[in-house]
Structures are given as structure tokens and as C-alpha cells.
N, C-alpha and C. Protein backbone atom coordinates (compact mmCIF):
# COMPACT_ATOMS: atom_id res chain seq x y z
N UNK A 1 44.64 28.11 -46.69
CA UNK A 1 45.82 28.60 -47.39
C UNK A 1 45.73 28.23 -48.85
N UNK A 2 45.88 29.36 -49.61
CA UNK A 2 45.90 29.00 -51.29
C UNK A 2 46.58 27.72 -51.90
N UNK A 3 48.14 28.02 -51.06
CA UNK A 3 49.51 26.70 -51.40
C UNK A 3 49.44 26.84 -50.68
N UNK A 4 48.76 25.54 -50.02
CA UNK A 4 48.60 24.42 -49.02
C UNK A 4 49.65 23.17 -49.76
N UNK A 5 50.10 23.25 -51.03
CA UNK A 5 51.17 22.30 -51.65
C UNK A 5 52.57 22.62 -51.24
N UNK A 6 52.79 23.66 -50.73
CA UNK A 6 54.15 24.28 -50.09
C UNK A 6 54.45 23.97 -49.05
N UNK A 7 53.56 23.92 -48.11
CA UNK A 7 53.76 23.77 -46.31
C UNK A 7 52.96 22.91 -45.78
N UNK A 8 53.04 22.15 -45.18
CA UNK A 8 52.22 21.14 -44.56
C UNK A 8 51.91 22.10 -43.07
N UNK A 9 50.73 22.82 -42.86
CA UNK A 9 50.79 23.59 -41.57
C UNK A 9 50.53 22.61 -40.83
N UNK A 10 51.30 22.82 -39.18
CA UNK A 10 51.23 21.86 -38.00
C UNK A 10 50.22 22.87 -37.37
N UNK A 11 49.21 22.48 -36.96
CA UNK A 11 47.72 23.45 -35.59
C UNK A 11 48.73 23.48 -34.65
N UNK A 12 48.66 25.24 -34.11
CA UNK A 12 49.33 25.32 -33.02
C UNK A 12 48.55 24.67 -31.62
N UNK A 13 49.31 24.62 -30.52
CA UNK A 13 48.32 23.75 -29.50
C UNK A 13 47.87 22.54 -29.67
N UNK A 14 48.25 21.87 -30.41
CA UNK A 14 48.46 20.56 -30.73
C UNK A 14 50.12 19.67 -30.61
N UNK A 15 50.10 18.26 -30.42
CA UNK A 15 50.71 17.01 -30.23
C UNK A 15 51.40 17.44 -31.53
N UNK A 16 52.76 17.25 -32.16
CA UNK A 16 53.49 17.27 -32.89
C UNK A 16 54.14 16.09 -33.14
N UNK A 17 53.91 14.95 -33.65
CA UNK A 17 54.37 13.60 -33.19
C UNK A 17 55.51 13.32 -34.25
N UNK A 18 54.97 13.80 -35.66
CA UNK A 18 55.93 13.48 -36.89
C UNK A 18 55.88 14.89 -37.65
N UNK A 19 57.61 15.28 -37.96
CA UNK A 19 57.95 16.20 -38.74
C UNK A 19 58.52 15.75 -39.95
N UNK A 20 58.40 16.31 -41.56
CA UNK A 20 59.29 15.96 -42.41
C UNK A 20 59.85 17.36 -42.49
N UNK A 21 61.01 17.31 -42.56
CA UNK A 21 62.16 18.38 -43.16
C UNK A 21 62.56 18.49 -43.94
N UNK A 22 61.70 19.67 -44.88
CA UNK A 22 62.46 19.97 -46.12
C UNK A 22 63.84 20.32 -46.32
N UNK A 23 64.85 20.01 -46.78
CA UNK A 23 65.96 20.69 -46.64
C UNK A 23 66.49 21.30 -48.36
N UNK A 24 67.21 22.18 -48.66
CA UNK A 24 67.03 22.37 -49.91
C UNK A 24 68.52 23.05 -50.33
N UNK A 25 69.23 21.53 -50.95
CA UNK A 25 70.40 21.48 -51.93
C UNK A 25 70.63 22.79 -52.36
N UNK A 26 71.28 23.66 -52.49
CA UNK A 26 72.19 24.50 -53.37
C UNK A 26 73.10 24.92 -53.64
N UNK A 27 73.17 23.94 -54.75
CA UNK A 27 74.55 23.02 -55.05
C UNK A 27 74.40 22.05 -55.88
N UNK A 28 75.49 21.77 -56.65
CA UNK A 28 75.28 20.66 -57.56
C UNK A 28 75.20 19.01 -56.60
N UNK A 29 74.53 18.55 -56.64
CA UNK A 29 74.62 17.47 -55.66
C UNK A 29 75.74 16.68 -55.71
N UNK A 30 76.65 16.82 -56.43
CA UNK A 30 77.72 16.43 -55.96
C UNK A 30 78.81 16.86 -55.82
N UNK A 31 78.47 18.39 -55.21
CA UNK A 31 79.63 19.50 -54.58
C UNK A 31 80.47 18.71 -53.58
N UNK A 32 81.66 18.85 -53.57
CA UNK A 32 82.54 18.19 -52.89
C UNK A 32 82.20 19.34 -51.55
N UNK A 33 82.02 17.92 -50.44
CA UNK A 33 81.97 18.56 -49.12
C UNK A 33 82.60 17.94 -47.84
N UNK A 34 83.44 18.45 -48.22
CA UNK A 34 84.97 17.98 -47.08
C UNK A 34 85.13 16.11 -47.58
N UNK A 35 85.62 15.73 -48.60
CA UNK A 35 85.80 14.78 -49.18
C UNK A 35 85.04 13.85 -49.76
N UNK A 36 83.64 14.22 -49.33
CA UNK A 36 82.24 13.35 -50.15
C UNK A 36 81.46 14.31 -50.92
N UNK A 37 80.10 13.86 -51.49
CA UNK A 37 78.96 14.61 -51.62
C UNK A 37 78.51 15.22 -50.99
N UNK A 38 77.77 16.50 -51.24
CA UNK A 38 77.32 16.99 -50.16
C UNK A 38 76.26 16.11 -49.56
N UNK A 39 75.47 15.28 -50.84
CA UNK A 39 74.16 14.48 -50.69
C UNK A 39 74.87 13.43 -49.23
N UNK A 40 75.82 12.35 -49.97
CA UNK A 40 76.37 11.95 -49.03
C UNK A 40 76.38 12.30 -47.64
N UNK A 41 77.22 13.28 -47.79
CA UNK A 41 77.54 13.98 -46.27
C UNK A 41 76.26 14.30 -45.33
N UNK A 42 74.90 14.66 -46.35
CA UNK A 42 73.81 14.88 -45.43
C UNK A 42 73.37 13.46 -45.12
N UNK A 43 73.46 12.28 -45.98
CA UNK A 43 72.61 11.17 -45.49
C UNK A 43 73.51 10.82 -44.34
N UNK A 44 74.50 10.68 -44.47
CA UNK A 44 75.34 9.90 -43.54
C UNK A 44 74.98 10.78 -42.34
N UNK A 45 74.74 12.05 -42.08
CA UNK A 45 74.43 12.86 -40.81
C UNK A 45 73.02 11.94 -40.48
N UNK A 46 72.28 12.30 -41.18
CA UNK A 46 70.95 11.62 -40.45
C UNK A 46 70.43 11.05 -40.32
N UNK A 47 71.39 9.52 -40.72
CA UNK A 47 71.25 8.21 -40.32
C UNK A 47 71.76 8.24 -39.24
N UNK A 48 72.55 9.40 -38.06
CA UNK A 48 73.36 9.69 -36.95
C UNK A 48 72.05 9.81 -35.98
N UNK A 49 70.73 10.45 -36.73
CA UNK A 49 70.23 10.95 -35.59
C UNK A 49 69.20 9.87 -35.10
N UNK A 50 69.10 9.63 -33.47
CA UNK A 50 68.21 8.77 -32.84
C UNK A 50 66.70 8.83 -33.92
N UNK A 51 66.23 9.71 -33.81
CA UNK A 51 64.65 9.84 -34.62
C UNK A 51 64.17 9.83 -35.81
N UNK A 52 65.71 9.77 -37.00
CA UNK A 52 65.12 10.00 -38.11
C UNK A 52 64.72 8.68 -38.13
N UNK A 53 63.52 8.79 -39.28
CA UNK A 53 62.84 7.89 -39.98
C UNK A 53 61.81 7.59 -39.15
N UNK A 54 61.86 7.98 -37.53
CA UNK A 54 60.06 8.05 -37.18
C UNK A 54 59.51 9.33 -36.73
N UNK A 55 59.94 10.05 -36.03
CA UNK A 55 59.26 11.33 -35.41
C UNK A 55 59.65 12.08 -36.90
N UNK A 56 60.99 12.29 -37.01
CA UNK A 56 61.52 13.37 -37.72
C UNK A 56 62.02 12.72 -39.34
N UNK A 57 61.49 13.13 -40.51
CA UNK A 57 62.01 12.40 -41.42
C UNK A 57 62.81 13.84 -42.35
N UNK A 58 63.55 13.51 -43.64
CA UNK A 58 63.94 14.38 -44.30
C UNK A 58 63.77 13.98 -45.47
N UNK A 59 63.73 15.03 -46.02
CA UNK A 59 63.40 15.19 -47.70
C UNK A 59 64.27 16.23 -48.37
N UNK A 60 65.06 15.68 -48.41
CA UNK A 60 66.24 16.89 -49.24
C UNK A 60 65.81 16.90 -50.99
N UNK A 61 66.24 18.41 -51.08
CA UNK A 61 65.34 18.99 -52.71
C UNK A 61 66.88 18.73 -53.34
N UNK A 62 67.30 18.06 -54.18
CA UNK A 62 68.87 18.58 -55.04
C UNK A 62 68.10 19.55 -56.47
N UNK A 63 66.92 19.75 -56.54
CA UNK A 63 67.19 20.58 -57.63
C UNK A 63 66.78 22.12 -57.05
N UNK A 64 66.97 22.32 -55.82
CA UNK A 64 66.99 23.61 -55.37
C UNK A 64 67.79 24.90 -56.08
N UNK A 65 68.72 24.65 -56.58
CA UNK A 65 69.58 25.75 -57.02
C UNK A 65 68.76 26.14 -58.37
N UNK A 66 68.29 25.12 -58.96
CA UNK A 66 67.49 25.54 -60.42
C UNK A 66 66.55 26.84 -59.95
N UNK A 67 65.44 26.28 -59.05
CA UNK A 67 64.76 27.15 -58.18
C UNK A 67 65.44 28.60 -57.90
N UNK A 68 66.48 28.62 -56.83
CA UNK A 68 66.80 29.85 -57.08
C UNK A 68 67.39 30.56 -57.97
N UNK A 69 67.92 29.95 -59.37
CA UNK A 69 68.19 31.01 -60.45
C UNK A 69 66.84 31.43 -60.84
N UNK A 70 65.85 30.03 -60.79
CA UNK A 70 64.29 30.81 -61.24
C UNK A 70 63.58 31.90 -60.91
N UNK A 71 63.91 32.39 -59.07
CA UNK A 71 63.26 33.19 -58.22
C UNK A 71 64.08 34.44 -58.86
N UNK A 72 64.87 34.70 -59.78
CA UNK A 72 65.18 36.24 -60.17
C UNK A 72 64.60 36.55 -60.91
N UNK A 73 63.80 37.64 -60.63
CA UNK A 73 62.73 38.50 -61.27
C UNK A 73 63.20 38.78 -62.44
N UNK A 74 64.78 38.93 -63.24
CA UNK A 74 65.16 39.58 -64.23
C UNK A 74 65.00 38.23 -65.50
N UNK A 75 65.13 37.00 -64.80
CA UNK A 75 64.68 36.28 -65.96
C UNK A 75 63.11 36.05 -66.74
N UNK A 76 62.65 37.06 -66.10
CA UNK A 76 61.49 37.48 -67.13
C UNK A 76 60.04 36.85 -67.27
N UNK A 77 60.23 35.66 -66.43
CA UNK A 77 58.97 34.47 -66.17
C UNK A 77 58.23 34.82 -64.79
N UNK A 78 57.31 35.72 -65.00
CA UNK A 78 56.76 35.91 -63.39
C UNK A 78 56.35 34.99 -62.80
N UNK A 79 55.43 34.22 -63.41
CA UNK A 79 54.75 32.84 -62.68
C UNK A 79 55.51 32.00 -61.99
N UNK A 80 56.87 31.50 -63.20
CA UNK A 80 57.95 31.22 -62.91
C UNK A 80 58.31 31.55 -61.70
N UNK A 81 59.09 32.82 -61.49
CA UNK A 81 59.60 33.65 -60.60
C UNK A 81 58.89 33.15 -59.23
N UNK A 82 57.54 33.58 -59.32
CA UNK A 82 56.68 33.35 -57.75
C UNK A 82 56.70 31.76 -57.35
N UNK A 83 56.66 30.75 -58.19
CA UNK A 83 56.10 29.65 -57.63
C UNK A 83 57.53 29.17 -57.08
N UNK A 84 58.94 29.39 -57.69
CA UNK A 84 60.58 29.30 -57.63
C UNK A 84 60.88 30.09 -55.84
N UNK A 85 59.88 31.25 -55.48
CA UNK A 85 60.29 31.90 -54.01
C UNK A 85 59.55 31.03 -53.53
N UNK A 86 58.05 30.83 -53.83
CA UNK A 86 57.59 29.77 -52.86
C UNK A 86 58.32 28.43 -52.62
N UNK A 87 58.75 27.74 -53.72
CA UNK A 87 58.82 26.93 -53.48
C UNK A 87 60.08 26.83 -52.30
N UNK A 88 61.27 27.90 -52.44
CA UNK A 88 62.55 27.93 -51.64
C UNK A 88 61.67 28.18 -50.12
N UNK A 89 60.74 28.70 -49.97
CA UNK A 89 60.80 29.49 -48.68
C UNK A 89 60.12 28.31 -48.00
N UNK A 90 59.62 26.85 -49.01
CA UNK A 90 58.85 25.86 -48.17
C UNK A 90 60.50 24.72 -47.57
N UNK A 91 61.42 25.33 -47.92
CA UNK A 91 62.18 24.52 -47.48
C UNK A 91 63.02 25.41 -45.78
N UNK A 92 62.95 24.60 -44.87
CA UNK A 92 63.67 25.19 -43.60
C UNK A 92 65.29 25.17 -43.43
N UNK A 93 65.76 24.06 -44.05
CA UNK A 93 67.03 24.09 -43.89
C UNK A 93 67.78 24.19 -45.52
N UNK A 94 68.57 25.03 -45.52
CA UNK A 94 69.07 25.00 -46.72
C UNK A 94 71.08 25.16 -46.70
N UNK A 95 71.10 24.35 -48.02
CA UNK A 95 72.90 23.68 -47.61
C UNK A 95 73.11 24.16 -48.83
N UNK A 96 74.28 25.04 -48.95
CA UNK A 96 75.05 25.67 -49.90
C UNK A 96 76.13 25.37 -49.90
N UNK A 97 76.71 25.15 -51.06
CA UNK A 97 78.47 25.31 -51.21
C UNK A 97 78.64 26.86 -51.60
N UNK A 98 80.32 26.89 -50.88
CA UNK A 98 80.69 28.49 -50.77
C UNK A 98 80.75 28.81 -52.13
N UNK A 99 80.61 28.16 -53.31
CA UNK A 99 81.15 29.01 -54.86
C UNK A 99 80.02 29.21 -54.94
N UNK A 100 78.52 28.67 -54.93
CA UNK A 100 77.01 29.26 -55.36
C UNK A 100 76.95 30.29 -54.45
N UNK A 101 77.13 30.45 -53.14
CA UNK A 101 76.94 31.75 -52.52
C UNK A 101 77.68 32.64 -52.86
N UNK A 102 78.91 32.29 -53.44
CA UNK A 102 79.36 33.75 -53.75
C UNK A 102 79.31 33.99 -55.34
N UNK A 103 78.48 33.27 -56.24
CA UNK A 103 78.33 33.68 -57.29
C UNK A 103 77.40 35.50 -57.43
N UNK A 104 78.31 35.91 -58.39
CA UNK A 104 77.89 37.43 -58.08
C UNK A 104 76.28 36.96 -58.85
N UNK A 105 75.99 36.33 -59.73
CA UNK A 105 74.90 36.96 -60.29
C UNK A 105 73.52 36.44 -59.43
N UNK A 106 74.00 35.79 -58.29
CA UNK A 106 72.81 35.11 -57.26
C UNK A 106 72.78 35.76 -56.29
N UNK A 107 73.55 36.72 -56.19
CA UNK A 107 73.78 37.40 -54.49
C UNK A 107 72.91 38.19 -54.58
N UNK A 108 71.85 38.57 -55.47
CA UNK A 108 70.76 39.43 -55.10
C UNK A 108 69.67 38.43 -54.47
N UNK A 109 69.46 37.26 -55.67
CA UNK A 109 68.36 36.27 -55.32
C UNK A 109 68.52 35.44 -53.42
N UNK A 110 69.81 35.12 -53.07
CA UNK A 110 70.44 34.38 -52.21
C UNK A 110 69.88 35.85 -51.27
N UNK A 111 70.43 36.90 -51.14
CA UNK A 111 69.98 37.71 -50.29
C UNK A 111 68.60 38.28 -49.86
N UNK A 112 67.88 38.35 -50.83
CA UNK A 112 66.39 38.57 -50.71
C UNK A 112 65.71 37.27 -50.00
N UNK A 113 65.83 35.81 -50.61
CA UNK A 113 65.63 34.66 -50.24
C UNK A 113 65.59 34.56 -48.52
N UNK A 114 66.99 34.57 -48.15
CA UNK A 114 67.34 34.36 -46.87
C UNK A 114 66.43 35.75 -46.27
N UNK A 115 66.48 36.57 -46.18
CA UNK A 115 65.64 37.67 -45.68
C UNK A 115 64.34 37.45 -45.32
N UNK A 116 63.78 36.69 -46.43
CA UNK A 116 62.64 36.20 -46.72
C UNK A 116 61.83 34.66 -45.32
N UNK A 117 63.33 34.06 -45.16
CA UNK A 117 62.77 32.92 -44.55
C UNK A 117 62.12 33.05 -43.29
N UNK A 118 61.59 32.51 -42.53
CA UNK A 118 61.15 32.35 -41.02
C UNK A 118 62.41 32.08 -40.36
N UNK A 119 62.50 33.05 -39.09
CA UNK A 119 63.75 33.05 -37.99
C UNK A 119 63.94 31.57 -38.04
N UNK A 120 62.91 31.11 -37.76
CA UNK A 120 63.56 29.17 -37.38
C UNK A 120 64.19 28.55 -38.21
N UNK A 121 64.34 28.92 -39.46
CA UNK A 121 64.69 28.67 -40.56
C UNK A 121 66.46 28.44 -40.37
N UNK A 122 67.70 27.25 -40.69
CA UNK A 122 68.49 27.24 -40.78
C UNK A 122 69.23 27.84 -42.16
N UNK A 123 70.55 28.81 -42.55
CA UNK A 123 71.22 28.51 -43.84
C UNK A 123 72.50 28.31 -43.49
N UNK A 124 73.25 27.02 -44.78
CA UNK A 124 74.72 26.69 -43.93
C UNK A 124 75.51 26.69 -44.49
N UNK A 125 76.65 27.09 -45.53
CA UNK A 125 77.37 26.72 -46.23
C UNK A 125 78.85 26.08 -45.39
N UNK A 126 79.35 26.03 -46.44
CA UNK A 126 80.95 24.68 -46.01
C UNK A 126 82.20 25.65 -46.96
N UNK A 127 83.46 25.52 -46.61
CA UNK A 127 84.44 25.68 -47.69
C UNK A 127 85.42 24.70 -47.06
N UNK A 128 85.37 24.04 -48.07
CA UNK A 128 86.43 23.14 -48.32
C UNK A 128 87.57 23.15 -47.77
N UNK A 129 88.92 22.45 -47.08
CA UNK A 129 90.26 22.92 -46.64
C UNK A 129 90.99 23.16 -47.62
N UNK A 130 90.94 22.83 -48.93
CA UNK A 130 91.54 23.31 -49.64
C UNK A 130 91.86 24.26 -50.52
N UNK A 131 90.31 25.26 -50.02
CA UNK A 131 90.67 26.63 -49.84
C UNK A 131 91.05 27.23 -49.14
N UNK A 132 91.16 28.56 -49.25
CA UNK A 132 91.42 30.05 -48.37
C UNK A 132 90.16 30.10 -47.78
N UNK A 133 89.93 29.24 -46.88
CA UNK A 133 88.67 29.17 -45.82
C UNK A 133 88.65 30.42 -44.90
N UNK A 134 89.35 30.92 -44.69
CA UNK A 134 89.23 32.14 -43.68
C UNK A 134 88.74 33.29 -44.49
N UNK A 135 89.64 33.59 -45.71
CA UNK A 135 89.11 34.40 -46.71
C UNK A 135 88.03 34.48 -47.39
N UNK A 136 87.25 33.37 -47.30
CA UNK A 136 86.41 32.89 -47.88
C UNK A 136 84.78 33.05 -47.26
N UNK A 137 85.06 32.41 -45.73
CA UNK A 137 84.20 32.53 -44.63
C UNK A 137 84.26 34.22 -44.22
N UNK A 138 85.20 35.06 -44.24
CA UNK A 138 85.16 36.18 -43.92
C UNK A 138 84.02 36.90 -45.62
N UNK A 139 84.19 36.41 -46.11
CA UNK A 139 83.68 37.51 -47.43
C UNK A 139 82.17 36.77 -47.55
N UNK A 140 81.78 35.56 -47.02
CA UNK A 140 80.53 35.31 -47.30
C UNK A 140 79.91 35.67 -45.80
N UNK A 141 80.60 35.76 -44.93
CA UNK A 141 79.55 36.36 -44.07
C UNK A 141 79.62 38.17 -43.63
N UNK A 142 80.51 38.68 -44.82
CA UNK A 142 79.98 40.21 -44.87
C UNK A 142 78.98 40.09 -45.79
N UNK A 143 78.57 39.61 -46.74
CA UNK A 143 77.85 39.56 -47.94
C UNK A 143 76.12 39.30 -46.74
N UNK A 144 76.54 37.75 -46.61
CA UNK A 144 75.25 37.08 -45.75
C UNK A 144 75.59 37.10 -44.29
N UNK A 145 75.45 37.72 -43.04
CA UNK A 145 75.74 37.57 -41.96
C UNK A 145 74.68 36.42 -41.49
N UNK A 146 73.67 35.95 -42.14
CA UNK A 146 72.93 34.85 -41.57
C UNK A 146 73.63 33.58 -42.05
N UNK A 147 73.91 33.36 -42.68
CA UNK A 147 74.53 32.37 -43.42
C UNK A 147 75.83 32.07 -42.24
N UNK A 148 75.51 30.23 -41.75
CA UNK A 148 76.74 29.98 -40.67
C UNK A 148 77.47 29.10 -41.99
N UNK A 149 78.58 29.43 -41.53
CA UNK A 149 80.01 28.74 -42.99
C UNK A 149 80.65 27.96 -41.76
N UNK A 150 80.77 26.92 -42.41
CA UNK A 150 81.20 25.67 -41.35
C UNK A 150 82.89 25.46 -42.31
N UNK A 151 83.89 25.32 -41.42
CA UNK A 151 85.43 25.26 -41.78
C UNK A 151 86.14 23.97 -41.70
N UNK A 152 85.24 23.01 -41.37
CA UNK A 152 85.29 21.75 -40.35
C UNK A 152 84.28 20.59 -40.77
N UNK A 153 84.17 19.53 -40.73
CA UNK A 153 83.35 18.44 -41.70
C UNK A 153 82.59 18.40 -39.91
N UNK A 154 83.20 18.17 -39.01
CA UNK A 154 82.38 18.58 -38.04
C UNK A 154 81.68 19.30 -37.56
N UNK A 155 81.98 20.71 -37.26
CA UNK A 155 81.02 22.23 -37.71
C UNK A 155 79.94 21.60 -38.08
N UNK A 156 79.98 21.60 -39.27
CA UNK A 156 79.00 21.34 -40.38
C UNK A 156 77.74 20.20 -39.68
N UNK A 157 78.49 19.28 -39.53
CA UNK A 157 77.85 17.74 -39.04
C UNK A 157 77.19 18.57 -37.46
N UNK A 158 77.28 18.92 -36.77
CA UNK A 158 76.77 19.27 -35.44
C UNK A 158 75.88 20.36 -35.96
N UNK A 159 75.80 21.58 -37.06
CA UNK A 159 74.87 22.28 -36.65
C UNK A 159 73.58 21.57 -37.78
N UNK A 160 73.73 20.52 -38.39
CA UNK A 160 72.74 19.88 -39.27
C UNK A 160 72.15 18.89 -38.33
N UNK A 161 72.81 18.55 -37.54
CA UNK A 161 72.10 17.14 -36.71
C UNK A 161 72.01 18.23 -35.19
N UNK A 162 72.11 19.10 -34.92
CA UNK A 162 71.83 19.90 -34.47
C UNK A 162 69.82 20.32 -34.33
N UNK A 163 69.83 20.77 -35.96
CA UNK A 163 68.51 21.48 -36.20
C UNK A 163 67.83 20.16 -36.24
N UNK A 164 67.87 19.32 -37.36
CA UNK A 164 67.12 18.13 -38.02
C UNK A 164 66.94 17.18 -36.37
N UNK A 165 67.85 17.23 -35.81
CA UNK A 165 67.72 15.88 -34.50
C UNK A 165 67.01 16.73 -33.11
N UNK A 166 67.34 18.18 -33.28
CA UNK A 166 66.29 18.59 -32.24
C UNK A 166 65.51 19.58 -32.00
N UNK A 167 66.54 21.11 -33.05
CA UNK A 167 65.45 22.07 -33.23
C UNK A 167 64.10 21.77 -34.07
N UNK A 168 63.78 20.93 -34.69
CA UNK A 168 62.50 20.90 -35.62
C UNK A 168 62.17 19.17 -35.73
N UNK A 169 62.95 18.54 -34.65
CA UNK A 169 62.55 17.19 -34.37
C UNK A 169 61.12 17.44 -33.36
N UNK A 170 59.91 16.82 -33.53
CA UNK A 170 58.79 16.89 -32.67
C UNK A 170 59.25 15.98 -30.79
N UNK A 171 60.57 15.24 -30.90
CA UNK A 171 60.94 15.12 -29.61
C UNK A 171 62.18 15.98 -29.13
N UNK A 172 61.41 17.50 -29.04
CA UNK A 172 62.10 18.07 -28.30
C UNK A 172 62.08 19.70 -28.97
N UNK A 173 61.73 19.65 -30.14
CA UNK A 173 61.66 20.96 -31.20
C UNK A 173 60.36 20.95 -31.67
N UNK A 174 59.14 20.62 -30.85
CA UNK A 174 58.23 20.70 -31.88
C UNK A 174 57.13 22.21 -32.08
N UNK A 175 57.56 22.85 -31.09
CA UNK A 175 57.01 24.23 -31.08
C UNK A 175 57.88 25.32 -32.45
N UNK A 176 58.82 24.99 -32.50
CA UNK A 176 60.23 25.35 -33.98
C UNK A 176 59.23 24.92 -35.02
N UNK A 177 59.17 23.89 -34.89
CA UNK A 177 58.56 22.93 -36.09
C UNK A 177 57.26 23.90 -36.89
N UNK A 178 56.07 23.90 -35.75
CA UNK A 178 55.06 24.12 -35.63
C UNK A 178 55.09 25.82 -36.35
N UNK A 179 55.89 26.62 -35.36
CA UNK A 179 55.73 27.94 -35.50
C UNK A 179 56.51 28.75 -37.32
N UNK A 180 57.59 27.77 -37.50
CA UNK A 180 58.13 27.31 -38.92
C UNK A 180 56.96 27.44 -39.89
N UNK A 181 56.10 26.50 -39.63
CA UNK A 181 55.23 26.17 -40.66
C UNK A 181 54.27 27.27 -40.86
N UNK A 182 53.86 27.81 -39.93
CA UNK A 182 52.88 29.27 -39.81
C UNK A 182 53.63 30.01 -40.58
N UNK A 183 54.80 30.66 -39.91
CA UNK A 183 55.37 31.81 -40.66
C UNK A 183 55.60 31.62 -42.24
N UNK A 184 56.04 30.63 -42.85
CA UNK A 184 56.43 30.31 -43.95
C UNK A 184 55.50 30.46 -44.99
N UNK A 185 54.28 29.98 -44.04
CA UNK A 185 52.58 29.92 -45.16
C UNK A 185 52.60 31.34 -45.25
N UNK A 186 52.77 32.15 -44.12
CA UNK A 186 52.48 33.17 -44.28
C UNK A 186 53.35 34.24 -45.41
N UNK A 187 54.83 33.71 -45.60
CA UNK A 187 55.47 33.76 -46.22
C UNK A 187 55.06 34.39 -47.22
N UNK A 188 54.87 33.08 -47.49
CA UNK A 188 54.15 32.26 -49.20
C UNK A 188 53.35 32.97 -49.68
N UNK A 189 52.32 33.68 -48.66
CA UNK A 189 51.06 34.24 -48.53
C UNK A 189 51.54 35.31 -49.36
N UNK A 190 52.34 36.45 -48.72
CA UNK A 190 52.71 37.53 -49.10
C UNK A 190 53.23 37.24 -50.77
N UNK A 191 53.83 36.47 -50.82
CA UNK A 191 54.31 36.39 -52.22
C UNK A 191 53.73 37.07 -52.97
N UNK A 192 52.23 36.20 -53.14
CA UNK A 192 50.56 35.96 -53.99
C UNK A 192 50.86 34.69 -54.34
């Protein structure tokens, strides 16, 4: 693989013993998410889960959102542009707050992106209670129907320790894991 710096490929038919999980911020890292950080809110999840820190570790990106303003072709930097999709598409789980997803001038990049990822691939955003969460969750998932919008600090917390603790944990997700990493290179591949 050219960017072999993007994806760590797992050999299919092989022992899967340790996964790291990219996960990739977009969002100011300290988007309020149901009364903390979002950063917060993710560590505190996966210090929840039995495996992190040996089978399954995480590596959350906070400068992800830079990345995807980079991946729009209209800002004029191709190199730019390509290495900004690769780099999003090496991440599997990605955590949005509802105002970056519904920023109009990203909903092309945010939509192509997600299109782009491997099925195994999680995207999750949150709205706050102190919005019009129904209104809110209804208009980002006509926009993104992949995109799950969590209404609930719990929601949220179950489908993250959800993926990270077992879909793409190697005790118990490691075929996710594995087949993740293929598609994504392949991804990447297509880019150039």
C-alpha cells in the first residue's frame, strides 16, 4: 500500500489481539456535550470499557475538523485536499457536534466523506437538551441518514462503548476491525 501511514492493515485470517481506534473529533474539542467536553465525555466512556488500554486502545484526532474543511476541493490546495480525505477516511469512528454538521458550507464535504467511509465505519453526532433536539435530529438526519444523533448523554455513551468495547474491540469485533482496515486502504487507494 502507497499510505501504509493511514491504516495500519490487520492480515485477514489472522489472531487480532490489539486494535487502536482512530476516532476523529469534529468539533471544537471543547463542544459542550451534554454538560462536559466532548473530549471529556469520550475519555470518561472508555475508561468504562473492560479492554481499553490492552486489546483495544484509542486515539482520538481533535484536529479533525481542520481536516475536513481541508478535504473541499474548492479551497484550491489539491495535495492538500487528497492527503485531508485520506487522512478522515483513516479514522473509523467519528464524533460531531450538531452545529458542524449542519454548517451549510461543510454539508458537501461531511456528505461525500461519510459516503466515502467503510460500512464498519461508525458517525455520531449529539444535540444538546437545550436545544430543539427533535428539530434538530429530524433535519440532520434528512441531510445525513447515516449519521446516528444521540438526544441523551446515554444514547451517545452506549453506541461509543458500544463500537470501541466490541464492534472493533479484537475480543469479540475483530473480524470489523480487520475487514475496516482493508476497505479503508482501499479507500485511500482510490483517492491516489
Amino acid at each position: 500500500m502507497s499510505d501504509g501511514s493511514f491504516v495500519n492493515i490487520h492480515p485477514r485470517g489472522e489472531t487480532l489481539d490489539e486494535h487502536n481506534e482512530s476516532i476523529a473529533i469534529l468539533s471544537d474539542p471543547d463542544a459542550d456535550c451534554f454538560g462536559t467536553t466532548i473530549v471529556s465525555f469520550l475519555k470518561s466512556v472508555c475508561q468504562g470499557i473492560d479492554d481499553h488500554g490492552t486489546s483495544i486502545k484509542t486515539s482520538p484526532n481533535e484536529d479533525a475538523l481542520g481536516y475536513l474543511h481541508d478535504s473541499l476541493p474548492e479551497n484550491g490546495d489539491h495535495k492538500k485536499c487528497i492527503r485531508a480525505q485520506k487522512f478522515l477516511i483513516s479514522h473509523s469512528l467519528w464524533l460531531f457536534d450538531s452545529e458542524t454538521v449542519l454548517e451549510e458550507e461543510l454539508d458537501t464535504a461531511i456528505g461525500w466523506q461519510v459516503r466515502n467511509l467503510p460500512p464498519e465505519s461508525q458517525v455520531l453526532t449529539w444535540v444538546n437538551s437545550s436545544q430543539d433536539q427533535q428539530a434538530i435530529k429530524s433535519e440532520i438526519t434528512s441531510m445525513h441518514p447515516s449519521i446516528k444523533v444521540a438526544t441523551q448523554p446515554d444514547e451517545l455513551e452506549t453506541w461509543i462503548e458500544g463500537y470501541i468495547g466490541w464492534q472493533v474491540n479484537p475480543n469479540g469485533g475483530a473480524q470489523t476491525a480487520i475487514e475496516w482496515s482493508h476497505r479503508a486502504s482501499e479507500a485511500i487507494e482510490r483517492i491516489g
